[in-house]
PDB file of N, CA and C in Angstrom:
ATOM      1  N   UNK A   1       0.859  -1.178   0.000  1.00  0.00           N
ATOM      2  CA  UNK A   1       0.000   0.000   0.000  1.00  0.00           C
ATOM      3  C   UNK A   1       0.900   1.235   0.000  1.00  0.00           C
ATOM      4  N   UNK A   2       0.622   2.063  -1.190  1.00  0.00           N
ATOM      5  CA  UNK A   2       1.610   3.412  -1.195  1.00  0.00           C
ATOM      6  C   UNK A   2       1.040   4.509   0.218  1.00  0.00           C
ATOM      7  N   UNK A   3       1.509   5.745   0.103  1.00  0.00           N
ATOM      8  CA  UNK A   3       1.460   6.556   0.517  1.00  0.00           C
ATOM      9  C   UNK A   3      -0.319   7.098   0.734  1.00  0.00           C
ATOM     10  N   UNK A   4      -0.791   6.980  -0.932  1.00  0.00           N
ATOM     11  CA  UNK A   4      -1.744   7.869  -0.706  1.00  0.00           C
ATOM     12  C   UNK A   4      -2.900   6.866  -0.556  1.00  0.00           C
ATOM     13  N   UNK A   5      -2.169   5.620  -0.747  1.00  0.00           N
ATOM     14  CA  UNK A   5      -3.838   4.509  -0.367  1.00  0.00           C
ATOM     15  C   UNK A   5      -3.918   5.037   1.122  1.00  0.00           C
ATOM     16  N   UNK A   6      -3.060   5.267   2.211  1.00  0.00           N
ATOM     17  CA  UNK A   6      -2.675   5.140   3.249  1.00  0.00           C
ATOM     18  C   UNK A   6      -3.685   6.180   4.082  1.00  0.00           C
ATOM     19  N   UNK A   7      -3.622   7.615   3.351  1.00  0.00           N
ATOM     20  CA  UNK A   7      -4.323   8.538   3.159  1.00  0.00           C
ATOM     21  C   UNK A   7      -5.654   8.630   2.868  1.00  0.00           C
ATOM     22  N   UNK A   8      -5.709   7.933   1.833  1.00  0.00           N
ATOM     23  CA  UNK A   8      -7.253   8.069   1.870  1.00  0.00           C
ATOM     24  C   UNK A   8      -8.003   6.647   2.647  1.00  0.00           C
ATOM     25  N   UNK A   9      -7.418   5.819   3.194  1.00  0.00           N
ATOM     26  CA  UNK A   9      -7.484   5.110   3.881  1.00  0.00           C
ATOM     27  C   UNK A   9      -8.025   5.801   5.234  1.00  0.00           C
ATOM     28  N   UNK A  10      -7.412   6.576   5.927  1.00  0.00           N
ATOM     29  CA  UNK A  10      -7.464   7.490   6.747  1.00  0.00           C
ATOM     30  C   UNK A  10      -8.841   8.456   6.684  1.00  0.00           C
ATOM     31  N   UNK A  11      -8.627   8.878   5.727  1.00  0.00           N
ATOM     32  CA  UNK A  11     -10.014   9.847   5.639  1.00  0.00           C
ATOM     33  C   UNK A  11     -11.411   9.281   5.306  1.00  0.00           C
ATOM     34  N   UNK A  12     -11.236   8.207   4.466  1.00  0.00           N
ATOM     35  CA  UNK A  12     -12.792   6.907   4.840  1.00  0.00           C
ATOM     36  C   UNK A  12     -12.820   6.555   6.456  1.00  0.00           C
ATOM     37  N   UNK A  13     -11.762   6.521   7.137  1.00  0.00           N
ATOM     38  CA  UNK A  13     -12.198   6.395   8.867  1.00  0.00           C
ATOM     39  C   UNK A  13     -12.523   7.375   9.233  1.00  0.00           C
ATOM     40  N   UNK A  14     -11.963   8.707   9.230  1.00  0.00           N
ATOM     41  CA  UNK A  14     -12.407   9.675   9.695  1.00  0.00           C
ATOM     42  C   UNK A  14     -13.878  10.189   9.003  1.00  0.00           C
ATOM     43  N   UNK A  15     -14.431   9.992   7.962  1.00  0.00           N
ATOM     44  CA  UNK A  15     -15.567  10.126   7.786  1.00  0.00           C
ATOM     45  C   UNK A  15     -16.637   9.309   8.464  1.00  0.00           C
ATOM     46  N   UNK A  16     -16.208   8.250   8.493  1.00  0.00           N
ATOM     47  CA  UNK A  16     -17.025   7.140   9.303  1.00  0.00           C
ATOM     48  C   UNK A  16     -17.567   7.495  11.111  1.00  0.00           C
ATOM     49  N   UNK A  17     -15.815   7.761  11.283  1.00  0.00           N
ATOM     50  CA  UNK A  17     -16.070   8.588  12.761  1.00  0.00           C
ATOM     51  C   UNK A  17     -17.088   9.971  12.867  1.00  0.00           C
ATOM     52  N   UNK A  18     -16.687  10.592  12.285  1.00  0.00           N
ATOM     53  CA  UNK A  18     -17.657  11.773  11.828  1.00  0.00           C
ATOM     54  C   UNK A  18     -18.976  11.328  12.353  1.00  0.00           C
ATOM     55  N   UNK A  19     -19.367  10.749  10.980  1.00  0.00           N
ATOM     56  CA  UNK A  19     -20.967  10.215  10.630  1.00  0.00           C
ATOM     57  C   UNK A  19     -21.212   9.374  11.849  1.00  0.00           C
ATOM     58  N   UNK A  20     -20.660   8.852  12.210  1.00  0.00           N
ATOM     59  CA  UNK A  20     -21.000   8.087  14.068  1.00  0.00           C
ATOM     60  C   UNK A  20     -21.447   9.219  14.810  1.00  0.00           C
ATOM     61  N   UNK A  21     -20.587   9.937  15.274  1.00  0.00           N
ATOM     62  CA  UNK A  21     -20.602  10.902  16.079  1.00  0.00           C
ATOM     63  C   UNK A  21     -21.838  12.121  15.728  1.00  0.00           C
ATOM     64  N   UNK A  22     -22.528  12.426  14.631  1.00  0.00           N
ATOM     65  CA  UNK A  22     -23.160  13.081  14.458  1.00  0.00           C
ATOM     66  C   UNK A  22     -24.818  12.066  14.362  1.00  0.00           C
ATOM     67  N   UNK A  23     -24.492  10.988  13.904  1.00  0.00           N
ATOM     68  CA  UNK A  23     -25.850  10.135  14.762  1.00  0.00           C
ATOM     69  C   UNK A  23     -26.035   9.945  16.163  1.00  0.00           C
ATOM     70  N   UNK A  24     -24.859  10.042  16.572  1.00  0.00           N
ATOM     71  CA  UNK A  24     -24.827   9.701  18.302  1.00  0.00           C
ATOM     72  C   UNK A  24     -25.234  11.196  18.996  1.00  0.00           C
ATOM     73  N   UNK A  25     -24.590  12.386  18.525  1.00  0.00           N
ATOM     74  CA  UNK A  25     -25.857  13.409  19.112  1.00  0.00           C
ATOM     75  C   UNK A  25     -26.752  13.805  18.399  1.00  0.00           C
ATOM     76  N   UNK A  26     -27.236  13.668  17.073  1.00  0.00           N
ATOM     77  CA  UNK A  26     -28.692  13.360  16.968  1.00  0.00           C
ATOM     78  C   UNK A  26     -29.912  12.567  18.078  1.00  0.00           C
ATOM     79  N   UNK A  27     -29.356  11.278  18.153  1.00  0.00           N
ATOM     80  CA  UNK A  27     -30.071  10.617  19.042  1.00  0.00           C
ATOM     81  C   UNK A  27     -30.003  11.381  20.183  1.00  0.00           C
ATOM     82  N   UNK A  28     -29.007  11.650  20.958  1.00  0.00           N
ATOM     83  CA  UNK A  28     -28.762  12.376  22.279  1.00  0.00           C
ATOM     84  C   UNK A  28     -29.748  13.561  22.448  1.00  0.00           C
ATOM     85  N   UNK A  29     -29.848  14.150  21.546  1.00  0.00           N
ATOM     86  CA  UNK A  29     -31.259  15.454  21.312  1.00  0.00           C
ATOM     87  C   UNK A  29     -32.258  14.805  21.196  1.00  0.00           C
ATOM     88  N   UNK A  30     -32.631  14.509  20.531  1.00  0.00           N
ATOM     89  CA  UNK A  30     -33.737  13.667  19.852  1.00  0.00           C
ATOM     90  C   UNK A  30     -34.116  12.618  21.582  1.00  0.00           C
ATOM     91  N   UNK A  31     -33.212  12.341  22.076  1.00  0.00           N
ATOM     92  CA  UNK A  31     -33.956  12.181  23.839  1.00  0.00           C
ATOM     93  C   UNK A  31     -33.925  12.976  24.572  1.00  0.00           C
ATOM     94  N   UNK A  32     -33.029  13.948  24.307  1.00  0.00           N
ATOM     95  CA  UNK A  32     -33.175  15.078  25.073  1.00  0.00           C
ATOM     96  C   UNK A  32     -35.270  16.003  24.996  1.00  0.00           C
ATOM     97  N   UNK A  33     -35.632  15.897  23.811  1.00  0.00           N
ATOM     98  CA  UNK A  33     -36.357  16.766  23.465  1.00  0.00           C
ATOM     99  C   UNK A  33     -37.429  15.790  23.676  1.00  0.00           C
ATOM    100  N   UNK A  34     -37.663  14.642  23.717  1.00  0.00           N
ATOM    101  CA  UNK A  34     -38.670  13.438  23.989  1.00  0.00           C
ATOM    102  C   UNK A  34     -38.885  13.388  25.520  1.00  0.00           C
ATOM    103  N   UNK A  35     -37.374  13.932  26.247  1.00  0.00           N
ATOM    104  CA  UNK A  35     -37.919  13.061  27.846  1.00  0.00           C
ATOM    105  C   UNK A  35     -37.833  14.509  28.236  1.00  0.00           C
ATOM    106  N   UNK A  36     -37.815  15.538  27.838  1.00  0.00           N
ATOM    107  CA  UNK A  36     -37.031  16.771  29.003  1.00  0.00           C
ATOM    108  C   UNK A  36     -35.767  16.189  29.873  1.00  0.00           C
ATOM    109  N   UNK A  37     -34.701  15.821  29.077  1.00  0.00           N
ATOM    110  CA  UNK A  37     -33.644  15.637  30.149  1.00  0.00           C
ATOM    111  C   UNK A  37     -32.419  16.051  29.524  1.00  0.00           C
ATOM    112  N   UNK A  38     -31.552  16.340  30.370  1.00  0.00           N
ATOM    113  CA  UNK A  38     -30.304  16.552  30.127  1.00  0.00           C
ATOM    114  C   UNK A  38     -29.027  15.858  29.346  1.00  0.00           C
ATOM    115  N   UNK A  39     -28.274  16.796  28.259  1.00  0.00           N
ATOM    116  CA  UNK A  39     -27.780  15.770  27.344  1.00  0.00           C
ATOM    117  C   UNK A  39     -27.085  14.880  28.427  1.00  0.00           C
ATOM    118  N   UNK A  40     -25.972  15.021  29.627  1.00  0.00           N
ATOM    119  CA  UNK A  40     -25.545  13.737  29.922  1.00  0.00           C
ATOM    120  C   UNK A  40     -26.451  12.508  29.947  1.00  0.00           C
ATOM    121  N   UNK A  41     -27.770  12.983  30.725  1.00  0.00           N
ATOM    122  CA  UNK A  41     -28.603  12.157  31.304  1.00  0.00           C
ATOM    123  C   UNK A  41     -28.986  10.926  29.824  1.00  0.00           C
ATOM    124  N   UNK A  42     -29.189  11.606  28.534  1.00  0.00           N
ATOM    125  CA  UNK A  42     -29.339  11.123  27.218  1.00  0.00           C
ATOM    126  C   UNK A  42     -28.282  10.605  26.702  1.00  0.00           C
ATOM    127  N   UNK A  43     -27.019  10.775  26.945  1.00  0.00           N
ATOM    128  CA  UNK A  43     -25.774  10.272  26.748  1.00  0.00           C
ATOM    129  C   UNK A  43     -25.342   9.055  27.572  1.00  0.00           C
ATOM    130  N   UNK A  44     -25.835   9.174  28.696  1.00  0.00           N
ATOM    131  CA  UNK A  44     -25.939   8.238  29.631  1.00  0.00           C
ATOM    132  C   UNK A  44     -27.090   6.821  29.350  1.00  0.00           C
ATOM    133  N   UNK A  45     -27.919   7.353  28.497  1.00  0.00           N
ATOM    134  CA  UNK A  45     -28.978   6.229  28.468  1.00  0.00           C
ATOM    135  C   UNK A  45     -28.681   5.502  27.521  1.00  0.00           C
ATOM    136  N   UNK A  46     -27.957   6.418  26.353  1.00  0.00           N
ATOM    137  CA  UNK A  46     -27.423   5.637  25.303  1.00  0.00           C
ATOM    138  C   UNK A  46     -26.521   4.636  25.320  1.00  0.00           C
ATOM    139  N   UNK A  47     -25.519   4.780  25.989  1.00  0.00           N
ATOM    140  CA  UNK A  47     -24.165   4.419  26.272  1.00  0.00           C
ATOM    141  C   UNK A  47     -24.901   3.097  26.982  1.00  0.00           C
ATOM    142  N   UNK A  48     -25.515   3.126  27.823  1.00  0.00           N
ATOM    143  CA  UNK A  48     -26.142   2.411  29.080  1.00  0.00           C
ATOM    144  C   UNK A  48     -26.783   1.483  27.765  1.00  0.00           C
ATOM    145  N   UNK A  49     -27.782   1.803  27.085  1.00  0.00           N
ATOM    146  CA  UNK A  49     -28.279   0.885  25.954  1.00  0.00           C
ATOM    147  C   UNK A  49     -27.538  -0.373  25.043  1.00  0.00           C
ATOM    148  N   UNK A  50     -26.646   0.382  24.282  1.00  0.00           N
ATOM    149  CA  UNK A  50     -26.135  -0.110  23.653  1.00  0.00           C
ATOM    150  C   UNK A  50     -25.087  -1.285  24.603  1.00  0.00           C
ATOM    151  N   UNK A  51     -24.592  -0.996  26.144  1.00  0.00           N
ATOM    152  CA  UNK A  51     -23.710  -1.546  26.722  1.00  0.00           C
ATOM    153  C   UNK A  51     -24.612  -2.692  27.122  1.00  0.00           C
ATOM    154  N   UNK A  52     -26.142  -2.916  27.482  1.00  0.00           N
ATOM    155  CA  UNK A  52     -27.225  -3.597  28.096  1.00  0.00           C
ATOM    156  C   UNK A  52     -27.314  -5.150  27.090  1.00  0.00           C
ATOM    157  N   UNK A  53     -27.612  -4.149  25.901  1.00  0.00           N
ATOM    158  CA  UNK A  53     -28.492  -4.657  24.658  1.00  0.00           C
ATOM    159  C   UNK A  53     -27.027  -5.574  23.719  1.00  0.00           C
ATOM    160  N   UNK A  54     -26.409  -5.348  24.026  1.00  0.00           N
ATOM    161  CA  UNK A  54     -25.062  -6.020  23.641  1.00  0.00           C
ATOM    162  C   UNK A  54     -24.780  -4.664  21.615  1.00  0.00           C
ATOM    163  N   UNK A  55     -24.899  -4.102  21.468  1.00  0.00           N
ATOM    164  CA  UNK A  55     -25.215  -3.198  20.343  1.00  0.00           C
ATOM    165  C   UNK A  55     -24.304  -1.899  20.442  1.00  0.00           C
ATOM    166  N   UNK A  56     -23.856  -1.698  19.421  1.00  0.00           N
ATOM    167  CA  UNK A  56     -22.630  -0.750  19.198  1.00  0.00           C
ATOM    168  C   UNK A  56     -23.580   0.239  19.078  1.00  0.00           C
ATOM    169  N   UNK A  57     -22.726   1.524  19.644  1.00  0.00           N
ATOM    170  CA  UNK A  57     -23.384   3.143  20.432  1.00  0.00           C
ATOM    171  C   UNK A  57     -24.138   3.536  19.216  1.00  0.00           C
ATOM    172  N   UNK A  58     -22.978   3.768  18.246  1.00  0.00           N
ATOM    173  CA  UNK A  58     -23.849   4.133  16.776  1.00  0.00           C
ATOM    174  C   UNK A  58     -25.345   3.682  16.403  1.00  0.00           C
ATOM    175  N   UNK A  59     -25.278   2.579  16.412  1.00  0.00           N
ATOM    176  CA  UNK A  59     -26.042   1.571  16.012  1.00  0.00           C
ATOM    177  C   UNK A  59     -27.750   2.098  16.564  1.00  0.00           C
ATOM    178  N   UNK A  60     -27.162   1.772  18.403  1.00  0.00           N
ATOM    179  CA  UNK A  60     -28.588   2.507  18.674  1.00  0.00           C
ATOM    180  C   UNK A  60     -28.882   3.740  18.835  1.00  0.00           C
ATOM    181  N   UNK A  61     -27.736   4.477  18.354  1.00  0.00           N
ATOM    182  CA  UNK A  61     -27.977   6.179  18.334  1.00  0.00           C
ATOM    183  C   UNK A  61     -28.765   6.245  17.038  1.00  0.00           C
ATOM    184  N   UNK A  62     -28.235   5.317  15.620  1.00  0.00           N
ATOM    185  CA  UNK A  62     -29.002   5.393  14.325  1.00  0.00           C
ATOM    186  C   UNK A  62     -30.777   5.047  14.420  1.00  0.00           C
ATOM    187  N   UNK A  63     -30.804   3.665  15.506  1.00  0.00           N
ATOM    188  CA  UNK A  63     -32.004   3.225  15.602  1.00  0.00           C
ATOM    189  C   UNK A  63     -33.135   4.191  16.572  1.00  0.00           C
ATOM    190  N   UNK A  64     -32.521   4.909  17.776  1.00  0.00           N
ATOM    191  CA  UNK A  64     -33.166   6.151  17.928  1.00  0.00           C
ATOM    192  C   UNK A  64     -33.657   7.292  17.416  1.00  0.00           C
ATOM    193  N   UNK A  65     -32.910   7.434  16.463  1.00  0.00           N
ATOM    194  CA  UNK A  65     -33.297   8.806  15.285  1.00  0.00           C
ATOM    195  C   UNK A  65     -34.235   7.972  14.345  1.00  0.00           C
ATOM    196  N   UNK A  66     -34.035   7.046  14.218  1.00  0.00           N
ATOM    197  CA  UNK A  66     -34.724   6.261  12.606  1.00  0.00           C
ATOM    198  C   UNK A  66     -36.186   6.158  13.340  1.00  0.00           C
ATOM    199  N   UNK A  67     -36.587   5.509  14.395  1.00  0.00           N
ATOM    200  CA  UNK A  67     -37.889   5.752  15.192  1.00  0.00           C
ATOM    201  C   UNK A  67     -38.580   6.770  15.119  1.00  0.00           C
ATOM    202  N   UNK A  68     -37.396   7.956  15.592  1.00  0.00           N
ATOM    203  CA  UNK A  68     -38.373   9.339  16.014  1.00  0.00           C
ATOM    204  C   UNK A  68     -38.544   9.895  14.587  1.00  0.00           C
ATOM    205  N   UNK A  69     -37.792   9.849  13.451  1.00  0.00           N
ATOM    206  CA  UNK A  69     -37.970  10.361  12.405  1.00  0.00           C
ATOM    207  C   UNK A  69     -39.417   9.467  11.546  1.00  0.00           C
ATOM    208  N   UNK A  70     -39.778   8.612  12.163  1.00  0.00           N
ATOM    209  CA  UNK A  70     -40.759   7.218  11.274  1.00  0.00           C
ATOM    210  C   UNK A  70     -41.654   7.640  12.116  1.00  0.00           C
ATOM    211  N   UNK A  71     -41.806   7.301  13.587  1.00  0.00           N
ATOM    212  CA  UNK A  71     -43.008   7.393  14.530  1.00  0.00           C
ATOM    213  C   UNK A  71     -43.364   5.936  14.624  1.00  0.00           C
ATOM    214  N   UNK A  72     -43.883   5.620  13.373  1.00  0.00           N
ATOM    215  CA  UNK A  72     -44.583   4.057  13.064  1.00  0.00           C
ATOM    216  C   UNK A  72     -43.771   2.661  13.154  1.00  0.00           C
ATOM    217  N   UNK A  73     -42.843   2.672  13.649  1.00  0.00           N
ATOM    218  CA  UNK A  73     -41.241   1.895  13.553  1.00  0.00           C
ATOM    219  C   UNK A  73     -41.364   1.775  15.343  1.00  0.00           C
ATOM    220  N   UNK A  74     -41.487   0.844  15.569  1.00  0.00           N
ATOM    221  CA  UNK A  74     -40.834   0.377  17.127  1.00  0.00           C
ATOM    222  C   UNK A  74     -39.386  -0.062  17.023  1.00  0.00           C
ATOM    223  N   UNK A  75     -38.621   0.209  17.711  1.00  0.00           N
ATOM    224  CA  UNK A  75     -37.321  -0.212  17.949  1.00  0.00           C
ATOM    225  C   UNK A  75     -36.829  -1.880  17.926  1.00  0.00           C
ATOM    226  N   UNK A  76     -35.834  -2.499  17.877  1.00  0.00           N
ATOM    227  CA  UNK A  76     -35.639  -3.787  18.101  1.00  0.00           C
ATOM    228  C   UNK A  76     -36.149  -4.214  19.375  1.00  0.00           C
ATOM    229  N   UNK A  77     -36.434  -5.008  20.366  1.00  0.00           N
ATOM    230  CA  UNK A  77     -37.091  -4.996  21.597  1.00  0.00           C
ATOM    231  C   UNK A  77     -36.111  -5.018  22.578  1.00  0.00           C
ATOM    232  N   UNK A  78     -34.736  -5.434  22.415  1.00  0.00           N
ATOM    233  CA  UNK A  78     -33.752  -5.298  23.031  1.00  0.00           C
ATOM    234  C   UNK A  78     -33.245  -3.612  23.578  1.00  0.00           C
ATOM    235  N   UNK A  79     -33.517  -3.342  22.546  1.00  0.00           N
ATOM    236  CA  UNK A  79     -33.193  -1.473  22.824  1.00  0.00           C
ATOM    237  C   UNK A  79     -34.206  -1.183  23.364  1.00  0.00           C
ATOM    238  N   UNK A  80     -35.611  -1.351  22.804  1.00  0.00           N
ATOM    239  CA  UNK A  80     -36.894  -0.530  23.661  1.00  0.00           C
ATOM    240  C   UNK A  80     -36.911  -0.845  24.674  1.00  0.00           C
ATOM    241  N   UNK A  81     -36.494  -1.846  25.219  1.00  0.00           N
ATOM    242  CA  UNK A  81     -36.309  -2.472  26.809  1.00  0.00           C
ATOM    243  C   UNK A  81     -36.000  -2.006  27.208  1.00  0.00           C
ATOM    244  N   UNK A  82     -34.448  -1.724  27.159  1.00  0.00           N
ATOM    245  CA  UNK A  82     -33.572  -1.151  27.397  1.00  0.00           C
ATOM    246  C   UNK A  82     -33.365   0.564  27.739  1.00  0.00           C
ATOM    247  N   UNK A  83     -33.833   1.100  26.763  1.00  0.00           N
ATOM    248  CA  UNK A  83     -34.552   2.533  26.841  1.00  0.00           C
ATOM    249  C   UNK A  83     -35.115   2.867  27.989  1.00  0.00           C
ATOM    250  N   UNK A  84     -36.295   1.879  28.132  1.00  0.00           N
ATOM    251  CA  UNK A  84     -37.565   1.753  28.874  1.00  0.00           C
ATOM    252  C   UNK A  84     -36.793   2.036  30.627  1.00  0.00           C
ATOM    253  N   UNK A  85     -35.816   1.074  30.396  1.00  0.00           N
ATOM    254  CA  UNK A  85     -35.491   0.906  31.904  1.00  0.00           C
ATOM    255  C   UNK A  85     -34.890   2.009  32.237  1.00  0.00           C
ATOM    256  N   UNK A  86     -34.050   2.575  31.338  1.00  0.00           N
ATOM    257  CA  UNK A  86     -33.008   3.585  31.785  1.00  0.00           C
ATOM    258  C   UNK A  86     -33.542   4.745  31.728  1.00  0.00           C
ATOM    259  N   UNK A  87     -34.987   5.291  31.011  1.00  0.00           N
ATOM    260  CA  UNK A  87     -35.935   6.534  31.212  1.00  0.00           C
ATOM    261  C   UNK A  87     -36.149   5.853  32.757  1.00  0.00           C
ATOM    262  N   UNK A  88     -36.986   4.921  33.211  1.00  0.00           N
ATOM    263  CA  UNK A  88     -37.542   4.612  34.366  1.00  0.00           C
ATOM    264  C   UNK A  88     -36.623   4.908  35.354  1.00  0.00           C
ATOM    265  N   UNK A  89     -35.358   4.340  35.408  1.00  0.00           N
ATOM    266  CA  UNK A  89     -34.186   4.674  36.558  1.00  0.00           C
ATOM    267  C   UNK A  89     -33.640   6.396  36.647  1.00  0.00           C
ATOM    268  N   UNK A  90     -33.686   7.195  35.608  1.00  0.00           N
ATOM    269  CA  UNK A  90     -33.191   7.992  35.638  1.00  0.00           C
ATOM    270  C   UNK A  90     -34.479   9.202  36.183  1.00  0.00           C
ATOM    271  N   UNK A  91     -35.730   9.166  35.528  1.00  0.00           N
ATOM    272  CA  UNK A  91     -36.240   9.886  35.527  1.00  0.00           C
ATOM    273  C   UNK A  91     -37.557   9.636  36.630  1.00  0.00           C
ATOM    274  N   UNK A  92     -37.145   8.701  37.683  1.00  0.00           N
ATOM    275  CA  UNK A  92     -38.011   8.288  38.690  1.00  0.00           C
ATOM    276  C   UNK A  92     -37.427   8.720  40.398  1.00  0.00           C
TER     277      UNK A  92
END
């Protein structure tokens, strides 16, 4: 692999990271603005989700936005569980 495969090698990860990171606070708002709570508290539920549900952060940060953007879409049941518990613990 030369130089510039190496490079743009690099910048397909860093786009990837990007695009993670900008689904992951999408979702983080997108619970923020659903529960009235605070981004840690939404950062916290996520993290807490994906760590529960066995599911990479992205993953259920994508499947949180893809819900609230559908309405008609329930989540995998592993995450809605999961969700479920960590609105209940946090916000009780």
């Amino acid at each position: 692999m030369n130089c510039a495969e190496h490079v743009e090698d690099d910048v397909d990860r860093m786009r990837q990271h990007v695009a993670c990171q900008e689904m992951i606070c999408r979702a983080q708002g997108t619970l923020m603005a659903a529960h009235n709570c605070s981004a840690q508290v939404a950062a916290g539920i996520l993290t807490g989700v994906a760590r529960s549900s066995g599911t990479e952060l992205h993953t259920v940060a994508g499947t949180v936005v893809t819900v609230a953007e559908q309405h008609s879409q329930s989540p995998p049941e592993a995450i809605r569980a999961a969700i479920t518990c960590a609105l209940r613990n946090v916000l009780s």
